[in-house]
Protein backbone atom coordinates (compact mmCIF):
# COMPACT_ATOMS: atom_id res chain seq x y z
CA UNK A 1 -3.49 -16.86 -0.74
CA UNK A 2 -3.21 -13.79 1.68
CA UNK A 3 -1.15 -11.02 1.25
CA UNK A 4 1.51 -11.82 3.87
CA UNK A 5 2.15 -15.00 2.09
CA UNK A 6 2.04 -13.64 -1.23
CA UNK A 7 4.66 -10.88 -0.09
CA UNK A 8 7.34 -13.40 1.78
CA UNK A 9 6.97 -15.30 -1.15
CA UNK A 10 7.88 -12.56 -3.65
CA UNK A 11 10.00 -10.24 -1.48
CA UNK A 12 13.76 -11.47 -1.71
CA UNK A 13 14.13 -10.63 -5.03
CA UNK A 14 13.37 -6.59 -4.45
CA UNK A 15 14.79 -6.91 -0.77
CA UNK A 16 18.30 -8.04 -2.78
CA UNK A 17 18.18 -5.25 -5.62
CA UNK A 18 17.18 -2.59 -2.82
CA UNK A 19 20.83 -4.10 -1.17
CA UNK A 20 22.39 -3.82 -4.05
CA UNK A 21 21.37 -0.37 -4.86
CA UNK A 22 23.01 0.55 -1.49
CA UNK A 23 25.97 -1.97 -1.83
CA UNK A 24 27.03 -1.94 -5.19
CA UNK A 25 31.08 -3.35 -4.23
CA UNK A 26 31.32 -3.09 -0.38
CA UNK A 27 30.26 -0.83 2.80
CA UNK A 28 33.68 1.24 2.76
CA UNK A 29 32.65 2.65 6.02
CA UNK A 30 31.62 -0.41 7.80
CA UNK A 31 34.65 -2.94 6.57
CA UNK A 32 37.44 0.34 7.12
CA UNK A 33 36.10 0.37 11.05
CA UNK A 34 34.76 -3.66 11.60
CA UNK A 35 38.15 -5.47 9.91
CA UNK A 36 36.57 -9.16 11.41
CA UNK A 37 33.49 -10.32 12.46
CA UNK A 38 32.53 -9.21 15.66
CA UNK A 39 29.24 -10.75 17.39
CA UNK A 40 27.08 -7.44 18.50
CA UNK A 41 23.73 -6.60 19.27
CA UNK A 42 21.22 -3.46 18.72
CA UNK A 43 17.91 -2.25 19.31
CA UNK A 44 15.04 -0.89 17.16
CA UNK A 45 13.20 1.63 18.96
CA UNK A 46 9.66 3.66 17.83
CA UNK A 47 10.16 7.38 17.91
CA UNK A 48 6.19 7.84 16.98
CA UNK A 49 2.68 6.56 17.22
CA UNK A 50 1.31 4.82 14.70
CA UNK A 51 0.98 0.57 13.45
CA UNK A 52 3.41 -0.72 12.54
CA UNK A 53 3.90 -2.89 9.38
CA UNK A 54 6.79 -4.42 7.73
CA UNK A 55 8.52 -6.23 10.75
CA UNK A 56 9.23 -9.23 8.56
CA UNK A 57 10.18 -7.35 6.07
CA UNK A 58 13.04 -5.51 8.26
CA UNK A 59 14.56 -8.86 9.55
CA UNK A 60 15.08 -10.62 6.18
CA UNK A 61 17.14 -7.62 4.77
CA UNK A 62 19.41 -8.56 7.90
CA UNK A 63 19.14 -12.37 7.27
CA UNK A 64 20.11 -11.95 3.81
CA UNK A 65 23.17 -10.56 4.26
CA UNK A 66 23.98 -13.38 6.92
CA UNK A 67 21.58 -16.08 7.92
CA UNK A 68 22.94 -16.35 11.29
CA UNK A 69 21.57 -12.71 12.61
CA UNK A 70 19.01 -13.36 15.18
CA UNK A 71 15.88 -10.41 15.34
CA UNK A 72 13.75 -11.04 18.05
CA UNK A 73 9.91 -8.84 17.42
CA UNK A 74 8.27 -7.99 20.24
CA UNK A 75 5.38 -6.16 18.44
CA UNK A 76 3.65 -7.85 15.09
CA UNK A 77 2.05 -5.68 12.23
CA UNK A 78 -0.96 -4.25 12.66
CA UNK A 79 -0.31 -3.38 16.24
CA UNK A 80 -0.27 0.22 17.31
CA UNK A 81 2.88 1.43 18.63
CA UNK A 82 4.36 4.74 20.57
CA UNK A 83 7.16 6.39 21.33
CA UNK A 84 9.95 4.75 23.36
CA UNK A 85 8.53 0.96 22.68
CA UNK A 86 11.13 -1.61 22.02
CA UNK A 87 10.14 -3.25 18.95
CA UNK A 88 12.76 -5.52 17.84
CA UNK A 89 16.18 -6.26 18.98
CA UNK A 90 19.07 -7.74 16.34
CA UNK A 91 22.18 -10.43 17.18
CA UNK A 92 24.59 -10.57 14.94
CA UNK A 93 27.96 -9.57 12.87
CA UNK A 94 27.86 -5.90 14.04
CA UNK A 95 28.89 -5.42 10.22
CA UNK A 96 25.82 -6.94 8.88
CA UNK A 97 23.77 -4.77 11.22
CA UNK A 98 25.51 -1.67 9.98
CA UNK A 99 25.60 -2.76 6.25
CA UNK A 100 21.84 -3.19 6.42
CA UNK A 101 20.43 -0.63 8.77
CA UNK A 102 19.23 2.05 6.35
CA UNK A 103 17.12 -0.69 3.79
CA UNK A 104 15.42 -2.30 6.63
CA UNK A 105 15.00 0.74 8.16
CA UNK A 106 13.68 2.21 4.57
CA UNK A 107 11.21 -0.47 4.16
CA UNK A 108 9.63 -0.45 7.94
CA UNK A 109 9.35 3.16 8.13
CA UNK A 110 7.98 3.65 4.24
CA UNK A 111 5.11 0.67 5.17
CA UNK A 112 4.39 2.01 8.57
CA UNK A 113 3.54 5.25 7.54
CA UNK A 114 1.21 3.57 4.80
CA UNK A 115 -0.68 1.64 7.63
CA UNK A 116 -0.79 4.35 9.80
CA UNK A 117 -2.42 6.64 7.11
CA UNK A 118 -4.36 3.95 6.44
CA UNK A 119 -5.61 3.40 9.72
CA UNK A 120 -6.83 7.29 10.54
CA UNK A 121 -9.13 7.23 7.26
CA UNK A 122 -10.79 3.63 7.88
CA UNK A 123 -11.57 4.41 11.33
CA UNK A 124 -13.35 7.65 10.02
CA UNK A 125 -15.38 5.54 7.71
CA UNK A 126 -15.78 2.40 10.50
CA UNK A 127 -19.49 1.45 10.98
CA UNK A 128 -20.88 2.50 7.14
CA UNK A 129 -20.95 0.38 4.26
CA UNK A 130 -18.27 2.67 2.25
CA UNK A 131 -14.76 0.60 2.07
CA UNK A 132 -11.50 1.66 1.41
CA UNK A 133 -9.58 1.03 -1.65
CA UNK A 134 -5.55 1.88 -2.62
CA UNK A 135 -4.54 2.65 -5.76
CA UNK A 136 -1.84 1.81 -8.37
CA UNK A 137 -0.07 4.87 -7.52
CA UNK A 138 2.46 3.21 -5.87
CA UNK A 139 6.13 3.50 -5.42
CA UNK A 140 7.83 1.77 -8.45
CA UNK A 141 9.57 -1.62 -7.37
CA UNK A 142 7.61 -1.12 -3.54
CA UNK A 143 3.92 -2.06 -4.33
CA UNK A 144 3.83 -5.48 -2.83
CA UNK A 145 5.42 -4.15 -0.02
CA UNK A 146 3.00 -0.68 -0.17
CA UNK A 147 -0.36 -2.91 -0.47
CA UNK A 148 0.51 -5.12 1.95
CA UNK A 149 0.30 -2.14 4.55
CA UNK A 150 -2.21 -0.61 3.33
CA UNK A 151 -3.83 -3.88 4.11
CA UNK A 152 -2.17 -4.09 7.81
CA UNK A 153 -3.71 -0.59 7.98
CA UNK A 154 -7.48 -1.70 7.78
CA UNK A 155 -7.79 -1.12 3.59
CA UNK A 156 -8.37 -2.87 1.32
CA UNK A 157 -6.89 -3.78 -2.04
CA UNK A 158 -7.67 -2.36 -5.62
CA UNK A 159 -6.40 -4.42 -8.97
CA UNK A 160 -2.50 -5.19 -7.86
CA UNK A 161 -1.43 -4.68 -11.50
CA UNK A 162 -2.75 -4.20 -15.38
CA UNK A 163 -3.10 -7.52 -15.59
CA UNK A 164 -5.64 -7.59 -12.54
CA UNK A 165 -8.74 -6.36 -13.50
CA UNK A 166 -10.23 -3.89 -16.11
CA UNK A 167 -10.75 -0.38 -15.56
CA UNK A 168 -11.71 1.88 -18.27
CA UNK A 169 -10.08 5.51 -17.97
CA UNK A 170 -10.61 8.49 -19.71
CA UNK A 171 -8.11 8.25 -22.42
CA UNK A 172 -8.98 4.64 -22.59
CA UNK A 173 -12.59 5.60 -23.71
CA UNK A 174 -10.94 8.33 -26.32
CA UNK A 175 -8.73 5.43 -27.62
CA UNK A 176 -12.27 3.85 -28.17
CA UNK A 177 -14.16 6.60 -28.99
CA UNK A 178 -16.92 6.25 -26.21
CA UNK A 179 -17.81 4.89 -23.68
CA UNK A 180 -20.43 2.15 -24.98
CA UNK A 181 -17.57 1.44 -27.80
CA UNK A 182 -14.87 0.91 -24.84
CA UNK A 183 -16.75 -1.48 -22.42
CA UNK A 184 -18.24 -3.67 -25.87
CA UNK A 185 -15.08 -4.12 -26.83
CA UNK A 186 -13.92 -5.07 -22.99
CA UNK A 187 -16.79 -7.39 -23.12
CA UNK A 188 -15.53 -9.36 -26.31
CA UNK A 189 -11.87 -9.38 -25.46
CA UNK A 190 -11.78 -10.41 -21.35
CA UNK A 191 -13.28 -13.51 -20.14
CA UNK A 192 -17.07 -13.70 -18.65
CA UNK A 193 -15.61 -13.87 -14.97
CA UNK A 194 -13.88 -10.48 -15.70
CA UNK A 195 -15.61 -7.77 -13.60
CA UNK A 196 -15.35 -4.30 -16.01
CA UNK A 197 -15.41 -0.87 -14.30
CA UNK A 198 -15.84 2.35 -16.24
CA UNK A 199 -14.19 5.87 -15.14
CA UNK A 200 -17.10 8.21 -15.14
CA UNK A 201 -16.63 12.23 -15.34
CA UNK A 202 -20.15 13.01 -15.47
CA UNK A 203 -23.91 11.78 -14.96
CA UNK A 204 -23.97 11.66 -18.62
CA UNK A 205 -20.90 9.09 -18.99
CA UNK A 206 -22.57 7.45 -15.76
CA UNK A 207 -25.76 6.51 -18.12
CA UNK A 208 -23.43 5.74 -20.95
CA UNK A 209 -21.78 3.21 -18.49
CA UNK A 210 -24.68 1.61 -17.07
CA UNK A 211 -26.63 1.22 -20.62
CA UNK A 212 -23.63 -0.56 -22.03
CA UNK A 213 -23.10 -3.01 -19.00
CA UNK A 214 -20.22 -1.87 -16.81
CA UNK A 215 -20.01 -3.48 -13.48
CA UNK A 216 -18.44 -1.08 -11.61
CA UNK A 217 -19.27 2.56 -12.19
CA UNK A 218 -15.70 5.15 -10.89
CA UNK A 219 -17.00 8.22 -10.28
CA UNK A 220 -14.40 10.93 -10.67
CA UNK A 221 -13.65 14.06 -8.63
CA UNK A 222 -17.02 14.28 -8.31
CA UNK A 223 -18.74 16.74 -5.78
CA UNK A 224 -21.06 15.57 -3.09
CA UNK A 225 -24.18 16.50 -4.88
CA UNK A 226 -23.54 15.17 -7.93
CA UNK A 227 -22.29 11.59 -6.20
CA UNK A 228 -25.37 11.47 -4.32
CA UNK A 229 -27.62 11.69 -7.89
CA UNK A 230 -25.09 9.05 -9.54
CA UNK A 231 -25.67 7.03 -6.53
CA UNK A 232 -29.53 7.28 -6.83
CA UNK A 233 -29.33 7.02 -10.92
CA UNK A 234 -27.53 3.74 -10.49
CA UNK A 235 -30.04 2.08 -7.87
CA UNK A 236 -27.87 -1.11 -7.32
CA UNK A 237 -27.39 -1.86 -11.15
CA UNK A 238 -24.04 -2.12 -10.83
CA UNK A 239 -21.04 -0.96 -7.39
CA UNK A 240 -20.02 2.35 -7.09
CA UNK A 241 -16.43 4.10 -6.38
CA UNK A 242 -15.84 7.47 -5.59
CA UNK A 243 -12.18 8.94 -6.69
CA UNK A 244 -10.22 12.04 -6.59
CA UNK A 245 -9.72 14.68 -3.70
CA UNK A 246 -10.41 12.11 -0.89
CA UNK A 247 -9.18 14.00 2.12
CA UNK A 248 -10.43 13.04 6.01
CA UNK A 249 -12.29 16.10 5.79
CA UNK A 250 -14.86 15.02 3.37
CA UNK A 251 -14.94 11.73 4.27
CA UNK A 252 -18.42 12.04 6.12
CA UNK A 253 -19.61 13.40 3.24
CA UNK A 254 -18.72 10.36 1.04
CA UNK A 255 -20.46 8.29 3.25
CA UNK A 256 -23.71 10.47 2.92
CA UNK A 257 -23.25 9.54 -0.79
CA UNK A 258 -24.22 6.03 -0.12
CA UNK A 259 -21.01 4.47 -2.45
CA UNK A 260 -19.58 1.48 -2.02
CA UNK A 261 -16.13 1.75 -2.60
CA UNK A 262 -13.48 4.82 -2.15
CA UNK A 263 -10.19 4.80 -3.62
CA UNK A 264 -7.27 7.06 -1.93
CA UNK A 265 -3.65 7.40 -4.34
CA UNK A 266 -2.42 9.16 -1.51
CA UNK A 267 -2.77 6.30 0.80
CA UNK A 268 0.48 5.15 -1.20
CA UNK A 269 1.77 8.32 -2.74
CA UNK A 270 1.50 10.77 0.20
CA UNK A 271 1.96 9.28 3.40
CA UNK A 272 4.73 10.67 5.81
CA UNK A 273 7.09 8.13 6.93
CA UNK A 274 6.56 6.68 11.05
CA UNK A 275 10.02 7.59 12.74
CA UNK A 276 11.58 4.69 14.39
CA UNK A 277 15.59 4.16 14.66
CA UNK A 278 17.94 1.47 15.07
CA UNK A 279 19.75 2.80 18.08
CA UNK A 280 22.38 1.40 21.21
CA UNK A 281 24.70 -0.74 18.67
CA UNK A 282 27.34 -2.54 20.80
CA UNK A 283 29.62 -5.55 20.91
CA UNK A 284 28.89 -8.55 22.96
C-alpha cells in the first residue's frame, strides 16, 4: 500500500481533532456575520515557489464540515508551483469556507514546505547512489501527513513509528551495556525478517556493530574523514547511514563518503512553511 492511500485512509480522524481544536462550540465570528447558508465561492492562490503537497488533504477539511462543498485542483502534489498560480478554487456554504480556512490552510502550507525542502536536498544528491531518509522527528499528531510530503518531495521514508523497525541508539546500548549485548538481545527478541540497525559514535562502536551482526550501521555526526574510513571498514557487510548536521552545504561531501542512506530531522522539524492564501471570498 502507498503512502497516499495509507494517508486518505487514516487522515479523518486527525483532520476532525485538528477541527475541533479550532472549533471547540461554534465559529462566533463566522455564524455572528453568515446568519443562513449562503452558496459562495473562493480561490486558493500560491504566494511562493515551491511543490506542492497536501491538496487532498486541504479539500477534505472543507468536505467534512459539509459534504456538499465542491474544490476543484488544478495542480496535483508533487508539481512545482509559483507565485500567482491558481491552485484550487472552493463552492460552497461561504460559512464552511470561513470555518475551515485556517486548518486546510495549516495542513497545505505545513506539507508544502516539507516537499519543497525536500525537493532542494534530493536534487543535490540526484545521480549518486546516496538516498534520502526523514526522521521520526516529526510534528506530534502530523507525521502521516509530514512523511507523506516528504515523500511528494523526492525522499524517502525511515521506520514510520517504534513499532517499525529496530534501531539501536545510544542510550539504548547503555540500557544494554554494549553494543554486542544490545543487538544479541535484538536478535533473540525480533523476528528473523527484522532488519537491526545500530547507532554508531565512533569507528570503534562501528566494529562492535559489525562483529555482532547489525544490518544497518548509523553513523553519527560523523565528519567526512572519519565516514569515509567507516565506509571502507564496512566493505558492503552490512548498509550505511550517515546522521546529524546534514546541511546542503555538505551534502557533496556525503556523497564522497560512498553511504547509502542519509537521514535529515530537519526535513520535518525545520522546514519554513510555502505561503499560499485563500483569497477573493464572495457570494454567488
Amino acid at each position: 500500500m502507498n503512502n497516499f492511500t495509507t494517508m486518505k485512509i487514516n487522515m479523518d480522524k486527525w483532520l476532525l481533532m485538528a477541527l475541533e481544536e479550532d472549533i471547540t462550540s461554534e465559529d462566533i465570528t463566522t455564524n455572528a456575520i453568515m446568519r443562513e447558508n449562503q452558496l459562495g465561492e473562493a480561490q486558493l492562490l500560491c504566494k511562493q515557489e515551491g511543490i506542492i503537497a497536501g491538496l487532498d488533504v486541504f479539500a477534505r477539511v472543507f468536505t467534512l464540515l459539509d459534504a456538499n462543498t465542491k474544490v476543484e485542483l488544478f495542480f496535483k502534489d508533487g508539481d512545482k508551483v509559483k507565485s500567482g498560480d491558481l491552485l484550487a478554487r472552493i463552492e460552497g456554504d461561504i460559512r464552511v469556507i470561513l470555518s475551515g480556512e485556517r486548518t486546510a490552510l495549516n495542513y497545505l502550507q505545513r506539507m508544502s514546505g516539507i516537499a519543497t525542502h525536500t525537493r532542494k536536498l534530493a536534487d543535490l544528491l540526484d545521480g549518486s547512489k546516496t538516498k534520502l531518509l526523514d526522521t521520526r522527528k516529526t510534528t506530534p499528531n502530523m507525521r502521516i501527513f509530514e512523511k507523506y510530503a516528504v515523500k511528494v518531495g523526492g525522499g524517502y521514508n525511515h521506520r514510520y513509528n517504534l513499532s517499525d523497525g529496530i534501531l539501536i541508539k545510544d542510550n539504548h546500548i547503555g540500557a544494554a551495556g554494549g553494543v554486542k549485548q544490545a543487538v544479541a538481545l535484538a536478535k533473540e527478541y525480533a523476528p528473523f525478517v527484522r532488519k537491526i540497525e545500530v547507532e554508531v559514535e565512533n569507528l570503534d562502536m562501528l566494529k562492535e556493530a559489525l562483529e555482532a551482526g547489525a544490518d544497518i550501521i548509523m553513523l553519527d555526526n560523523m565528519d567526512t574523514e572519519t565516514m569515509k574510513k567507516a565506509v571502507q571498514i564496512v566493505d558492503g557487510r552490512a548498509e550505511t547511514e550517515c546522521s546529524g548536521n546534514v546541511t546542503r552545504e555538505r551534502v557533496a561531501d556525503i556523497i564522497s563518503t560512498g553511504v547509502d542512506y542519509v537521514s535529515c530531522g530537519a526535513l520535518t522539524h525545520s522546514s519554513p512553511i510555502l505561503d499560499v492564501s485563500l483569497k477573493n471570498l464572495h457570494k454567488i
